[in-house]
Protein backbone atom coordinates (compact mmCIF):
# COMPACT_ATOMS: atom_id res chain seq x y z
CA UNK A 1 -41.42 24.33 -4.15
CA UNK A 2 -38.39 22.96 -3.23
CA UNK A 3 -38.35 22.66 0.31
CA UNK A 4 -41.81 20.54 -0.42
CA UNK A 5 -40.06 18.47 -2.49
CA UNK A 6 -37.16 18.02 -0.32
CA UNK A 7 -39.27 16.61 2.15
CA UNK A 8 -41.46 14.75 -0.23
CA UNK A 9 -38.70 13.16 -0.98
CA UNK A 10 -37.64 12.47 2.59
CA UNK A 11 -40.62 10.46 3.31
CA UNK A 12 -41.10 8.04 0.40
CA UNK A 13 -37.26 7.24 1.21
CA UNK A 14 -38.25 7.01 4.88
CA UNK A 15 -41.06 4.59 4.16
CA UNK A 16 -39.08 1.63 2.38
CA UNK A 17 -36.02 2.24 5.22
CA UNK A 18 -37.65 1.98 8.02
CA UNK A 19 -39.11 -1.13 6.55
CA UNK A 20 -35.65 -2.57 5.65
CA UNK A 21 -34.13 -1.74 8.97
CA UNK A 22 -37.30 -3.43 10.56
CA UNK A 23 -36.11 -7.03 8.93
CA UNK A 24 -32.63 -6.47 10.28
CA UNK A 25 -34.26 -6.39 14.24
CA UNK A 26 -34.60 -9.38 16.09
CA UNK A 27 -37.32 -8.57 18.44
CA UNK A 28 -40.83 -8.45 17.12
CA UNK A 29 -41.57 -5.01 19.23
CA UNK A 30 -38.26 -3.83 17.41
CA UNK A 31 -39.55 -4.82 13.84
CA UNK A 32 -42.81 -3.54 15.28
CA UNK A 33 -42.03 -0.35 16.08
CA UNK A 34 -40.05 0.43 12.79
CA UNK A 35 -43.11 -0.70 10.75
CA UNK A 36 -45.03 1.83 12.59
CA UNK A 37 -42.53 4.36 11.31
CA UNK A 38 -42.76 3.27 7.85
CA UNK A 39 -46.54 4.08 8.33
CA UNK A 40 -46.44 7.36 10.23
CA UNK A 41 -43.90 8.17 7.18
CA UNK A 42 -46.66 6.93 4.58
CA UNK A 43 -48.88 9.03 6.06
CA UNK A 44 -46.54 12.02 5.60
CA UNK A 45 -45.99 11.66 2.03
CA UNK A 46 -49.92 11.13 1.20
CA UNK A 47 -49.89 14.70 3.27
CA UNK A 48 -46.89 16.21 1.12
CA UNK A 49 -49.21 15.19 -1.57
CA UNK A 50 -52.25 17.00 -0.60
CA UNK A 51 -50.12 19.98 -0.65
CA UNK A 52 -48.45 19.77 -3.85
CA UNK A 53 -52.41 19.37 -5.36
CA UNK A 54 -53.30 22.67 -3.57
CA UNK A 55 -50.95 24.55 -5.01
CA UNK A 56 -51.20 23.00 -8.46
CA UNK A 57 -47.78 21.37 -8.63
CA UNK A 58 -49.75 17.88 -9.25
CA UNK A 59 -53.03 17.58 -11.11
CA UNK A 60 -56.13 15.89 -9.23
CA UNK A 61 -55.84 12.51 -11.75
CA UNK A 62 -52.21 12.14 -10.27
CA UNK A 63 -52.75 13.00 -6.74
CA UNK A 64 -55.96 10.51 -7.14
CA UNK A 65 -53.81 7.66 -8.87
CA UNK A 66 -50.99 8.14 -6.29
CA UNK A 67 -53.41 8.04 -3.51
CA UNK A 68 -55.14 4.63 -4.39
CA UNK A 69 -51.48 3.35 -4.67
CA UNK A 70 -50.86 4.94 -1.15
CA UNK A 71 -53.79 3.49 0.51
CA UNK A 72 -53.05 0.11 -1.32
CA UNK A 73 -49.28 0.16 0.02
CA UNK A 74 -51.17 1.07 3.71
CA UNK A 75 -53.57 -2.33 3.90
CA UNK A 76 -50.26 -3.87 3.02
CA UNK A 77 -47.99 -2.13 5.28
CA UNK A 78 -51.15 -3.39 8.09
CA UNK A 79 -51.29 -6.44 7.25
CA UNK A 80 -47.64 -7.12 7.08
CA UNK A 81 -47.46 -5.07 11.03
CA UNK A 82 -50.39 -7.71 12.09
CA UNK A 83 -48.71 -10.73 10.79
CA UNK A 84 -45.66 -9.61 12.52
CA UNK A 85 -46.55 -9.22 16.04
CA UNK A 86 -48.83 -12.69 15.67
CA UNK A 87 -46.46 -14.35 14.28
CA UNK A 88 -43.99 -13.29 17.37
CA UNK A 89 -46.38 -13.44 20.37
């Protein structure tokens, strides 16, 4: 349980860093490429969280209500890559 949690935890940090270091790059493929961290780490977490619901550390209403929050935070996270490399091209 703990080592899942560690690493839970290591991703949702990894998420809002990466974005934060992406605003301090000056290139767009810099800021690019850090957003599609934050997104590889999103993924991670939604996957921590599938595991956590399998072995019954989570119920299915939380892993449900963290999901839709998850797949929210993605569309933005897409949007927010899109608008970046337009805005730089």
């Amino acid at each position: 349980r703990y080592g899942l949690c560690s690493q839970l935890g290591r991703s949702v940090n990894s998420v809002g860093a990466n974005i934060a270091e992406s605003c301090g790059r000056f290139h767009y493929k810099d800021r690019t490429n850090f957003l599609y961290h934050a997104r590889a780490s999103l993924y991670e977490t939604m996957h921590h969280l599938v595991i956590a619901n399998k072995l019954k550390y989570i119920s299915n209403k939380q892993l449900s209500e963290i999901s839709n929050d998850i797949q929210d935070l993605n569309i933005r996270l897409n949007n927010y890559i899109a608008s970046t490399k337009n805005n730089n091209h």
